[in-house]
N, C-alpha and C. Protein backbone atom coordinates (compact mmCIF):
# COMPACT_ATOMS: atom_id res chain seq x y z
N UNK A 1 34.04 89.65 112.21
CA UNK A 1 32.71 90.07 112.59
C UNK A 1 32.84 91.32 113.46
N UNK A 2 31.93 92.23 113.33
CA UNK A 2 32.16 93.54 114.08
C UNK A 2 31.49 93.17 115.36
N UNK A 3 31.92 94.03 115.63
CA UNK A 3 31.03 94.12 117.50
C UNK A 3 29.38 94.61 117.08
N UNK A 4 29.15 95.37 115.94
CA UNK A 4 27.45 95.46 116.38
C UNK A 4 27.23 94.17 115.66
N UNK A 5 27.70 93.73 114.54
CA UNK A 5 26.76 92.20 113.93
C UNK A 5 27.05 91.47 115.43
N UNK A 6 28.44 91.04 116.21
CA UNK A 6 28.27 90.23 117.09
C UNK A 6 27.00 90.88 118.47
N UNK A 7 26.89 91.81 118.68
CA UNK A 7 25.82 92.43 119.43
C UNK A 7 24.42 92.24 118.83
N UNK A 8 24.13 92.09 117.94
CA UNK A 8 22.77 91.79 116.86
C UNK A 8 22.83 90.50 117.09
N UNK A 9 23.95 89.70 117.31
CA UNK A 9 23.55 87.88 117.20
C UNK A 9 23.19 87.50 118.70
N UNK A 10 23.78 87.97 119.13
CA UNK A 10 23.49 88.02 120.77
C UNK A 10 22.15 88.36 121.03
N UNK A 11 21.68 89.25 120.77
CA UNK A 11 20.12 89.85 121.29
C UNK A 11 19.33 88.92 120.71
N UNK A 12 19.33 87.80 119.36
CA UNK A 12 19.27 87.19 119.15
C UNK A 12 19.04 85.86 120.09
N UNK A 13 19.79 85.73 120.97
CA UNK A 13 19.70 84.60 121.88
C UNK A 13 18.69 84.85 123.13
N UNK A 14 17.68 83.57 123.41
CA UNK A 14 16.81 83.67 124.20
C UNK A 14 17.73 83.49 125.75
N UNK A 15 16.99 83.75 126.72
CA UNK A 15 17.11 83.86 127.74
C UNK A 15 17.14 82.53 128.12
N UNK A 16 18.27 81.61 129.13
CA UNK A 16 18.45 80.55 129.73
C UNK A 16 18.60 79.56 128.34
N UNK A 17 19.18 80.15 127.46
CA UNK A 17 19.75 78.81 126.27
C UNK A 17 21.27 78.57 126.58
N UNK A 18 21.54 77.34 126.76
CA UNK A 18 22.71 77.05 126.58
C UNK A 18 23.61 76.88 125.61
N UNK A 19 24.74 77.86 125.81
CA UNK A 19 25.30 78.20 124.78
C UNK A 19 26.83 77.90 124.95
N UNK A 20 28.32 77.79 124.09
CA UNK A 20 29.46 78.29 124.12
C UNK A 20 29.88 79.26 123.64
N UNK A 21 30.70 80.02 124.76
CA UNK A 21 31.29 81.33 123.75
C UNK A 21 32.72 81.09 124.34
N UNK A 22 33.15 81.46 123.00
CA UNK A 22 35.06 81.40 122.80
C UNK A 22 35.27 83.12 122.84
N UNK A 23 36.36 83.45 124.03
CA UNK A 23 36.62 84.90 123.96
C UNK A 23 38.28 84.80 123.68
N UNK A 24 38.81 86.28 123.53
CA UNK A 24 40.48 86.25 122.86
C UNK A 24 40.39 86.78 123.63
N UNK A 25 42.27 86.05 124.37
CA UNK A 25 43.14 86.52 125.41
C UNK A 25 44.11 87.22 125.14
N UNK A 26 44.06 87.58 123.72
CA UNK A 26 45.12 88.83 122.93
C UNK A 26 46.13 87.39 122.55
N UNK A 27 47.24 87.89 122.05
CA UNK A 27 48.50 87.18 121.78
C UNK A 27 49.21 86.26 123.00
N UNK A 28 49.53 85.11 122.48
CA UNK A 28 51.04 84.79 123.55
C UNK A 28 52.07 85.23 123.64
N UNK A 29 52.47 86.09 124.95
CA UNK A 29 53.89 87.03 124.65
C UNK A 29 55.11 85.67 124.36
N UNK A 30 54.79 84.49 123.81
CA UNK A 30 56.32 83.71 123.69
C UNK A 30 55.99 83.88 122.74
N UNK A 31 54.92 83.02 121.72
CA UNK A 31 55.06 82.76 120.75
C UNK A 31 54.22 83.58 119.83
N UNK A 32 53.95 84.22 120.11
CA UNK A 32 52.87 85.05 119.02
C UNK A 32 51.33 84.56 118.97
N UNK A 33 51.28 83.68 119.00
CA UNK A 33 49.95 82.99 118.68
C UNK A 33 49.01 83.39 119.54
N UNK A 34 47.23 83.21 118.95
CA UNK A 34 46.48 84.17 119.52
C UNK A 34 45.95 83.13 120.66
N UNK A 35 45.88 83.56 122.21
CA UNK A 35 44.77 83.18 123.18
C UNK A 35 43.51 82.57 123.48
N UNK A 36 42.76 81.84 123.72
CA UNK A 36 41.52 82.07 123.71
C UNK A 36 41.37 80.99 124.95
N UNK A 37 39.50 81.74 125.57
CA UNK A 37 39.14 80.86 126.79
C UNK A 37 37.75 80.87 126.08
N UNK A 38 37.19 79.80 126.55
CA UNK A 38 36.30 79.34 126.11
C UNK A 38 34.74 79.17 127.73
N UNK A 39 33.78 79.57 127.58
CA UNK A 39 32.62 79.67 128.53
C UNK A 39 31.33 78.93 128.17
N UNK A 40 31.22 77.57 128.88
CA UNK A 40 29.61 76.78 129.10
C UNK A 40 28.71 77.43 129.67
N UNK A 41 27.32 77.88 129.40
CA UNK A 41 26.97 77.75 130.60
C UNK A 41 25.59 78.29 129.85
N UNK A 42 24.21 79.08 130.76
CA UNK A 42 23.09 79.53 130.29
C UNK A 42 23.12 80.50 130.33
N UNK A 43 22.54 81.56 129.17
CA UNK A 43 22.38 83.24 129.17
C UNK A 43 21.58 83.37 130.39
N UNK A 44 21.82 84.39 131.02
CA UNK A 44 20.92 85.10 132.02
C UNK A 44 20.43 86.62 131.53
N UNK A 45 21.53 87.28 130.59
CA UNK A 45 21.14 88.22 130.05
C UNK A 45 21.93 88.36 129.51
N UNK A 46 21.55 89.84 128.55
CA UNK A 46 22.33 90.78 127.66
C UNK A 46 22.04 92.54 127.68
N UNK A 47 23.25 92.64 127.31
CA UNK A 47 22.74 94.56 126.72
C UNK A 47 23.75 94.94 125.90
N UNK A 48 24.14 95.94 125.14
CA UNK A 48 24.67 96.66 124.20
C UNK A 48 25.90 95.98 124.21
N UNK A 49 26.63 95.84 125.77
CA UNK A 49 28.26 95.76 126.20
C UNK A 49 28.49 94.42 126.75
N UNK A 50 27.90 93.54 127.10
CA UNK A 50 27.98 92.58 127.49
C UNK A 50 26.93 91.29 128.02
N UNK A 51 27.65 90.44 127.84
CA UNK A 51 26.53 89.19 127.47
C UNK A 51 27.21 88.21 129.06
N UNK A 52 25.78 88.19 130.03
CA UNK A 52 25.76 87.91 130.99
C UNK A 52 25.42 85.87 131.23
N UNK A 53 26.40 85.10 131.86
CA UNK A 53 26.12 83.71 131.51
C UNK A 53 26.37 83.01 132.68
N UNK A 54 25.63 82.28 133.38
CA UNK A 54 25.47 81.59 134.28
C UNK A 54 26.45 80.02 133.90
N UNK A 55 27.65 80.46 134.05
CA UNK A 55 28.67 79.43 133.80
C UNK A 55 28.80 78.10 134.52
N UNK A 56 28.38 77.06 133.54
CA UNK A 56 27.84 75.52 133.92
C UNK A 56 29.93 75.25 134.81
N UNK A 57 29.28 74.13 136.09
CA UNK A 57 30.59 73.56 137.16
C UNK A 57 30.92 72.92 136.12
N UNK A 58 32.45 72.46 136.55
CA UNK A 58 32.98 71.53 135.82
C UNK A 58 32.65 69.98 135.74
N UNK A 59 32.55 69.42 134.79
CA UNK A 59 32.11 68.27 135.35
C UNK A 59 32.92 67.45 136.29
N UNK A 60 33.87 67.21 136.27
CA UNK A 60 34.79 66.75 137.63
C UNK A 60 34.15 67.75 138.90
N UNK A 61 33.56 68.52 138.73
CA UNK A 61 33.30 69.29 140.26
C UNK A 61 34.33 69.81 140.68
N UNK A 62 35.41 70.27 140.17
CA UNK A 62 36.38 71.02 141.04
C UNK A 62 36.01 72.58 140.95
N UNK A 63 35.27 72.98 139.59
CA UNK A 63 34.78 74.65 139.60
C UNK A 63 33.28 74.44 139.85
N UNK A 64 32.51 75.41 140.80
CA UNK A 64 31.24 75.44 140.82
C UNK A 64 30.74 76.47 139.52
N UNK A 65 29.76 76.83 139.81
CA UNK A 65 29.23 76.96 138.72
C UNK A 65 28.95 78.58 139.22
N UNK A 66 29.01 79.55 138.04
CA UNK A 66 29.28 80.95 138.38
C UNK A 66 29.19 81.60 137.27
N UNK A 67 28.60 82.86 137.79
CA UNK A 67 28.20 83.78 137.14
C UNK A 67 29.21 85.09 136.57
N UNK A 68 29.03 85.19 135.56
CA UNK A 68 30.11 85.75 134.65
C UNK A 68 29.55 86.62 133.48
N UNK A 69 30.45 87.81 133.53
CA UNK A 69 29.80 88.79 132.51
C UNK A 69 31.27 88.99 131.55
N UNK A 70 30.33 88.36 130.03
CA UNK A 70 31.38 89.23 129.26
C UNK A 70 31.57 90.03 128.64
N UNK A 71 32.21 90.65 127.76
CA UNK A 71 32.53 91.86 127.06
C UNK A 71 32.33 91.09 125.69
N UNK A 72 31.35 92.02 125.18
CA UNK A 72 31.06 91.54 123.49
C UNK A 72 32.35 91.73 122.48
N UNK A 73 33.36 92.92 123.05
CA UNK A 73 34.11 93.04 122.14
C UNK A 73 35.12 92.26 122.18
N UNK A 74 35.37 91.18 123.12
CA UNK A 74 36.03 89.94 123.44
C UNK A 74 35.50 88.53 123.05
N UNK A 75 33.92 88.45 122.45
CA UNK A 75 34.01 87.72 121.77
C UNK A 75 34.19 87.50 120.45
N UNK A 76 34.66 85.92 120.19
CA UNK A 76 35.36 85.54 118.82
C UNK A 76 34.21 84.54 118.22
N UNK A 77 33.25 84.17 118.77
CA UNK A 77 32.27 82.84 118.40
C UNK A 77 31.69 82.22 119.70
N UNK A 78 30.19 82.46 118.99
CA UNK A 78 29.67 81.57 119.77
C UNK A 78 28.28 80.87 119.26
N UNK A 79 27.88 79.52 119.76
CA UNK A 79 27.11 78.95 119.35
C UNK A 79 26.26 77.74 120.23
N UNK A 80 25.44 77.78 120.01
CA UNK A 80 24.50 76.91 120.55
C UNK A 80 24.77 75.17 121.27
N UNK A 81 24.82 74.90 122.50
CA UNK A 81 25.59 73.60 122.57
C UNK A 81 24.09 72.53 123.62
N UNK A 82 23.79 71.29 123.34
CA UNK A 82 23.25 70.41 124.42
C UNK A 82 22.84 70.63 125.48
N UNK A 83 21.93 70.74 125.71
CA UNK A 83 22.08 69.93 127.95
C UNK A 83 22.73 69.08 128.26
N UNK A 84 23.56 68.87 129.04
CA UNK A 84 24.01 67.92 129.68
C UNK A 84 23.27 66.86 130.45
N UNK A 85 23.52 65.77 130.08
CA UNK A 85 22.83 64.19 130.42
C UNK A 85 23.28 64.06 131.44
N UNK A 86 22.96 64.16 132.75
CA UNK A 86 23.81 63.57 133.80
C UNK A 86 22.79 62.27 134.22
């Protein structure tokens, strides 16, 4: 997927939907194999370069919950996930 279709799917997404996005950490320098981190949480925004997400705590509570901007050309997939039932 190119960066403008992934930039077109993004603008696509409403404001405060909870979503996952999987980004690439490039290669593993041991083994070759490709990286990836993965982000919970609610859009707060977007623009051309990056897709802004109010990243849900962990549920154990050891990470609070934080705000995080990413780089579109770092993402690999993303898609629509639940509220959480607490």
């Amino acid at each position: 997927m190119s960066i403008e279709q992934r930039s077109a799917g993004i603008a696509r997404i409403p404001i405060g939907a909870r979503i996952v996005v999987r980004t690439s950490l490039g290669p593993d320098p041991l083994d070759g194999r490709e990286r990836y981190r993965d982000f919970v949480g609610h859009v707060t925004g977007h623009d051309d370069a990056t897709l802004h997400l109010l990243r849900d705590e962990s549920a154990n509570g050891r990470r609070p919950a934080q705000l995080v901007d990413i780089r579109i050309s770092d993402i690999v997939r993303f898609k629509p996930v639940p509220e959480r039932l607490f």
